[in-house]
Structures are given as structure tokens and as C-alpha cells.
C-alpha atoms as a PDB file:
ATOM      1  CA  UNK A   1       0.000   0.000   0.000  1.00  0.00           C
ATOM      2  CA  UNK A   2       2.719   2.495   0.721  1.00  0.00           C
ATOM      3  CA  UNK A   3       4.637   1.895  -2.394  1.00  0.00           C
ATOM      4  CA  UNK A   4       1.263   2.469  -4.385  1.00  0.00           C
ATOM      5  CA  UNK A   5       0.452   5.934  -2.674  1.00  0.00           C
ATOM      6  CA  UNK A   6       4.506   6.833  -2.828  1.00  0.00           C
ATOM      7  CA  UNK A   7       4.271   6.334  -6.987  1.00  0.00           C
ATOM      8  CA  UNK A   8       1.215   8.125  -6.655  1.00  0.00           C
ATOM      9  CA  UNK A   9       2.514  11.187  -5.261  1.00  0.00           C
ATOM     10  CA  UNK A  10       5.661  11.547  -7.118  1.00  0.00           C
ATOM     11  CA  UNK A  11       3.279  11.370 -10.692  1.00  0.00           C
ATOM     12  CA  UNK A  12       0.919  13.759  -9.175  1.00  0.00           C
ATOM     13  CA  UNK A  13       4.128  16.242  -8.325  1.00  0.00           C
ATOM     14  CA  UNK A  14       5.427  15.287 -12.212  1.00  0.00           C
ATOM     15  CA  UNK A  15       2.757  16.319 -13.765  1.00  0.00           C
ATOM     16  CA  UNK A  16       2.344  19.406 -11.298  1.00  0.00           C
ATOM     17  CA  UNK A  17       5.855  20.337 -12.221  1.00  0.00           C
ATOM     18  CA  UNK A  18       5.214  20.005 -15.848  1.00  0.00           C
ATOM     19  CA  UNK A  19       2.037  22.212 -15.792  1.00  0.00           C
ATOM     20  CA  UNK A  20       4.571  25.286 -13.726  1.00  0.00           C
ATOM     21  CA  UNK A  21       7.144  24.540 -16.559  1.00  0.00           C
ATOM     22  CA  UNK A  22       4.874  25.333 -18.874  1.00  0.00           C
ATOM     23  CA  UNK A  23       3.273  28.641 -17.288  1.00  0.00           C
ATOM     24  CA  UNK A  24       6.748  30.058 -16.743  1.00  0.00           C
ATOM     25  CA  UNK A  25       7.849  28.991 -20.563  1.00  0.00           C
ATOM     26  CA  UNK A  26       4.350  31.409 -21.817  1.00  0.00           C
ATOM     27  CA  UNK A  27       4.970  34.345 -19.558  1.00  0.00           C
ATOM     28  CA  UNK A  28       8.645  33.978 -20.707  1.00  0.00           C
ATOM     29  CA  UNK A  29       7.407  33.900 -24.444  1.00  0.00           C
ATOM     30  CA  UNK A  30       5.115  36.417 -24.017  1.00  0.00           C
ATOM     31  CA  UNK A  31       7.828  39.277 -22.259  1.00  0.00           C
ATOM     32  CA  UNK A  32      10.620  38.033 -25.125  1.00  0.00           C
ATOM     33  CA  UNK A  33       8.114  38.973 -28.199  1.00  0.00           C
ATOM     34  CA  UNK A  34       7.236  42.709 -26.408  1.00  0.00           C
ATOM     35  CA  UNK A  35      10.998  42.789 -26.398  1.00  0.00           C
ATOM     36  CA  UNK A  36      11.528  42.011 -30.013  1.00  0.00           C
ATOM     37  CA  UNK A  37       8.715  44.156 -30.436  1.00  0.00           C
ATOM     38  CA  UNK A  38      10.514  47.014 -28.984  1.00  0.00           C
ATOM     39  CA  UNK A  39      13.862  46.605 -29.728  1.00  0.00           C
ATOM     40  CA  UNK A  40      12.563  46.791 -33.893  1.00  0.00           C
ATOM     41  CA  UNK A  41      10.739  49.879 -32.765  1.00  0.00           C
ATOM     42  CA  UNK A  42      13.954  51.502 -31.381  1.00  0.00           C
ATOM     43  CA  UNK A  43      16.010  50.217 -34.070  1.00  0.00           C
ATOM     44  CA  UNK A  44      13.809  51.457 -37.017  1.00  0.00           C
ATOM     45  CA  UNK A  45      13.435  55.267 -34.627  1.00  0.00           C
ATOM     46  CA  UNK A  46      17.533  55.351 -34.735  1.00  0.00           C
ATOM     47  CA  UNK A  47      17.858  54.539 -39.007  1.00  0.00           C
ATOM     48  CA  UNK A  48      15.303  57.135 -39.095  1.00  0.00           C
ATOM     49  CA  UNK A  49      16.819  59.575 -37.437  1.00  0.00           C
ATOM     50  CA  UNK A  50      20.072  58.804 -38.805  1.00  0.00           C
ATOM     51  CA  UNK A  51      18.791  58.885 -42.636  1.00  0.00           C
ATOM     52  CA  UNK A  52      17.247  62.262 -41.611  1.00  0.00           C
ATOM     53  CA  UNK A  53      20.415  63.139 -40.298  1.00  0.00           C
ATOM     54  CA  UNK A  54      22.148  62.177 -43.592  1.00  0.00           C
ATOM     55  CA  UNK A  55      19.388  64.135 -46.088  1.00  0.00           C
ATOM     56  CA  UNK A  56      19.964  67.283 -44.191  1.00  0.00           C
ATOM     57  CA  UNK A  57      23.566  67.077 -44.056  1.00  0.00           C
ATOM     58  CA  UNK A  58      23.303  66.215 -48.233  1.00  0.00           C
ATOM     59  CA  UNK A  59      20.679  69.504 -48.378  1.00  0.00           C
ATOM     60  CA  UNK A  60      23.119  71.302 -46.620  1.00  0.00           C
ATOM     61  CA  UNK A  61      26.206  70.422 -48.834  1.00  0.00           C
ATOM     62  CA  UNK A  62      24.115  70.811 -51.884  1.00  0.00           C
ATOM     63  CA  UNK A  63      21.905  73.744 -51.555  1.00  0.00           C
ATOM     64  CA  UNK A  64      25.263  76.265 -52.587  1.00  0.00           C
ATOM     65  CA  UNK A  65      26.276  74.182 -55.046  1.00  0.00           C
ATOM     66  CA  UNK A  66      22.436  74.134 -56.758  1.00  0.00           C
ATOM     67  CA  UNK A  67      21.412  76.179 -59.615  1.00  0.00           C
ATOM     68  CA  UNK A  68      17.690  77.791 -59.149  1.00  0.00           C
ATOM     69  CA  UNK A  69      16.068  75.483 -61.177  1.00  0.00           C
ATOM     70  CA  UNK A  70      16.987  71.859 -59.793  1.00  0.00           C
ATOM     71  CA  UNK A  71      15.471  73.802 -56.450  1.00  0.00           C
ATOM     72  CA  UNK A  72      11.834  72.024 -55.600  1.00  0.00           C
ATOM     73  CA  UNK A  73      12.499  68.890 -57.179  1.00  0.00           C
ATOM     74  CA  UNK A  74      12.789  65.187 -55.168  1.00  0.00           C
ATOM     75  CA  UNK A  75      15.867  63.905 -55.042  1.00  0.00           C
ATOM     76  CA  UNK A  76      16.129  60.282 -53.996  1.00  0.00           C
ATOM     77  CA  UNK A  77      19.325  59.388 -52.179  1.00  0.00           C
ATOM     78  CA  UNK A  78      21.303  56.211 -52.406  1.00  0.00           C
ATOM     79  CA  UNK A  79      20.628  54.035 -48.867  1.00  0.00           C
ATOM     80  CA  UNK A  80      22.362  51.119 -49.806  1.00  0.00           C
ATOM     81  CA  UNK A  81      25.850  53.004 -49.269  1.00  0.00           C
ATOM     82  CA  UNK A  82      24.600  53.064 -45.754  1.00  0.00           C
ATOM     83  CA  UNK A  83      24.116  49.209 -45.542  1.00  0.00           C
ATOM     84  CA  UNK A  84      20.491  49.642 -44.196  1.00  0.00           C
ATOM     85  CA  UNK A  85      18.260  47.135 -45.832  1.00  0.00           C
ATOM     86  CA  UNK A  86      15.064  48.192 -47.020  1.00  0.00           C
ATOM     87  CA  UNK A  87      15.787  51.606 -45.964  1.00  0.00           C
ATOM     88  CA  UNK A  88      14.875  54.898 -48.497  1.00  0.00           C
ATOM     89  CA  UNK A  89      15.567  58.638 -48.220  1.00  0.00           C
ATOM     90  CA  UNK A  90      14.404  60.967 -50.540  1.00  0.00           C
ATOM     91  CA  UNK A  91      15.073  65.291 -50.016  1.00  0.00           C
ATOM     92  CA  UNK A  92      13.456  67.750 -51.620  1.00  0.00           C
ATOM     93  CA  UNK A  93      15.445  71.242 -51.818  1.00  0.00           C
ATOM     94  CA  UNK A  94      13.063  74.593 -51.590  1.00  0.00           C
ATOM     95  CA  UNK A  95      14.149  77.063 -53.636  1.00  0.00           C
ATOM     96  CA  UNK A  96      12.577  80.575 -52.169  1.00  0.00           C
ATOM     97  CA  UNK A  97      13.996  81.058 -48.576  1.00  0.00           C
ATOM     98  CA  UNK A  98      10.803  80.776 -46.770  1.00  0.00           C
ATOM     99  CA  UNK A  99      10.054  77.326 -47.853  1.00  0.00           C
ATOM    100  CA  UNK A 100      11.744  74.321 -46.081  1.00  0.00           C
ATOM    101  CA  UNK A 101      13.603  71.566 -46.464  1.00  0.00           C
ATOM    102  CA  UNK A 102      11.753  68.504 -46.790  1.00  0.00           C
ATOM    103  CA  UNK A 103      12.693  64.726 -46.031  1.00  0.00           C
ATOM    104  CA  UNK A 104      11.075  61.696 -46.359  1.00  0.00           C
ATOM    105  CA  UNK A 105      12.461  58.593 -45.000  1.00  0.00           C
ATOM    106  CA  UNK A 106      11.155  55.298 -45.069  1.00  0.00           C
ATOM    107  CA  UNK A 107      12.443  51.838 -43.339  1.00  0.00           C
ATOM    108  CA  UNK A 108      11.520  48.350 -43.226  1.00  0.00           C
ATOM    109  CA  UNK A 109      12.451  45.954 -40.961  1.00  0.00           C
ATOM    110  CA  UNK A 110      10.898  42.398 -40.511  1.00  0.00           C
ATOM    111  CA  UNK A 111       7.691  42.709 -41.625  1.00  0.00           C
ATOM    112  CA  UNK A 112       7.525  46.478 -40.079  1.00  0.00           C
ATOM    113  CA  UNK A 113       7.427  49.760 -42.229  1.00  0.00           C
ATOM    114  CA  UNK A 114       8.308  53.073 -40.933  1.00  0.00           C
ATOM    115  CA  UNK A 115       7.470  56.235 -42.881  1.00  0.00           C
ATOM    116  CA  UNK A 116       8.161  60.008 -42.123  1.00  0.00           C
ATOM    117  CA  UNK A 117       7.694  63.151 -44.063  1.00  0.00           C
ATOM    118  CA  UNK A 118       9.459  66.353 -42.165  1.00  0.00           C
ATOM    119  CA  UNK A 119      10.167  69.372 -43.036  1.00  0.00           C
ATOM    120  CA  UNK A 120      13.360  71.575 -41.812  1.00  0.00           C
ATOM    121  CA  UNK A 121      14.742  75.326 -42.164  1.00  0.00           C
ATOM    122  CA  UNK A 122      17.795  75.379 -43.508  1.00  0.00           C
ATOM    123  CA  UNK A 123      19.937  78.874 -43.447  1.00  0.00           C
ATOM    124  CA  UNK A 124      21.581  79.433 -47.431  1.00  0.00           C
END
């Protein structure tokens, strides 16, 4: 009789342990995807900025050198020097002095798209 109820307890505290394991593996899961989630979001916030960064400094270099009429036209900027996958970066020069700058960026990541249109003041 004692061997019976010893067996018993030791598969009731198996399967106990099994059903814990498998709690702790889905809350686990669960906080590892909002990472990945958030760490893609950070990551596709910095190549944003940074390709922002990059079209301004181009505008910048560009907007001496620039006769009138090339002003107000889209220019779209080589990424792939930058090695950012699925990344784009377009600037668009304004030609009278109280129009701005504009970018537009746009990366992908995963299956994740982020998109901006700003616009900045630059001094001639």
C-alpha cells in the first residue's frame, strides 16, 4: 500500500511540475516577443533619425552648389551606401527662402514599415 500511494505522489508532483514549466515557458514567451517588439521599434526610430540626419547634411552640402532650377524637385538618395536594408531617403530642396527643407524617410524591418515626411529650415 505504501509503495502504491509513494508512486502516486511523485506522478501527481510530475505532472504538477510540468504544468509550472509550462506557465513560466508562456509568460517567458510572451515578455521576449514585447521585447523584439521594442527593440525593432527603437532600431527602425535610430535609421530614421540617422537617414534624416544624412538628407539634411546632403541639403546642406548641396543647396550652394544648386542652380535655381533643380530647387523644388525630389531627389532620392542612395541608402544602400549606408548598408540599411530596405531603408529609403528621398530630399526635396526649396528654392525661395521661406520654404523648407523637406525629407522623407522610409524603413523596413521584418515585416515592419516606418514612414516620415518632415520638413526643416535650412539657413543658405
Amino acid at each position: 500500500m505504501k509503495k502504491t500511494r509513494q508512486n502516486g505522489f511523485i506522478l501527481i508532483f510530475v505532472i504538477v511540475s510540468i504544468a509550472l514549466i509550462g506557465a513560466v515557458m508562456f509568460v517567458l514567451t510572451d515578455d521576449s516577443n514585447t521585447m523584439l517588439f521594442q527593440s525593432d521599434r527603437a532600431y527602425l526610430r535610430a535609421v530614421q533619425r540617422n537617414l534624416a540626419a544624412s538628407g539634411l547634411a546632403w541639403a546642406r552640402h548641396n543647396i550652394k552648389n544648386t542652380p535655381a532650377e533643380s530647387l523644388d524637385k525630389t531627389v532620392n538618395l542612395d541608402a544602400g551606401e549606408l548598408n540599411l536594408p530596405g531603408a529609403a531617403l528621398a530630399v526635396t530642396i526649396a528654392a525661395p527662402a521661406g520654404k523648407k527643407t523637406q525629407i522623407i524617410t522610409s524603413v523596413t524591418r521584418k515585416r515592419r514599415t516606418l514612414k516620415s515626411q518632415d520638413e526643416y529650415a535650412l539657413a543658405p
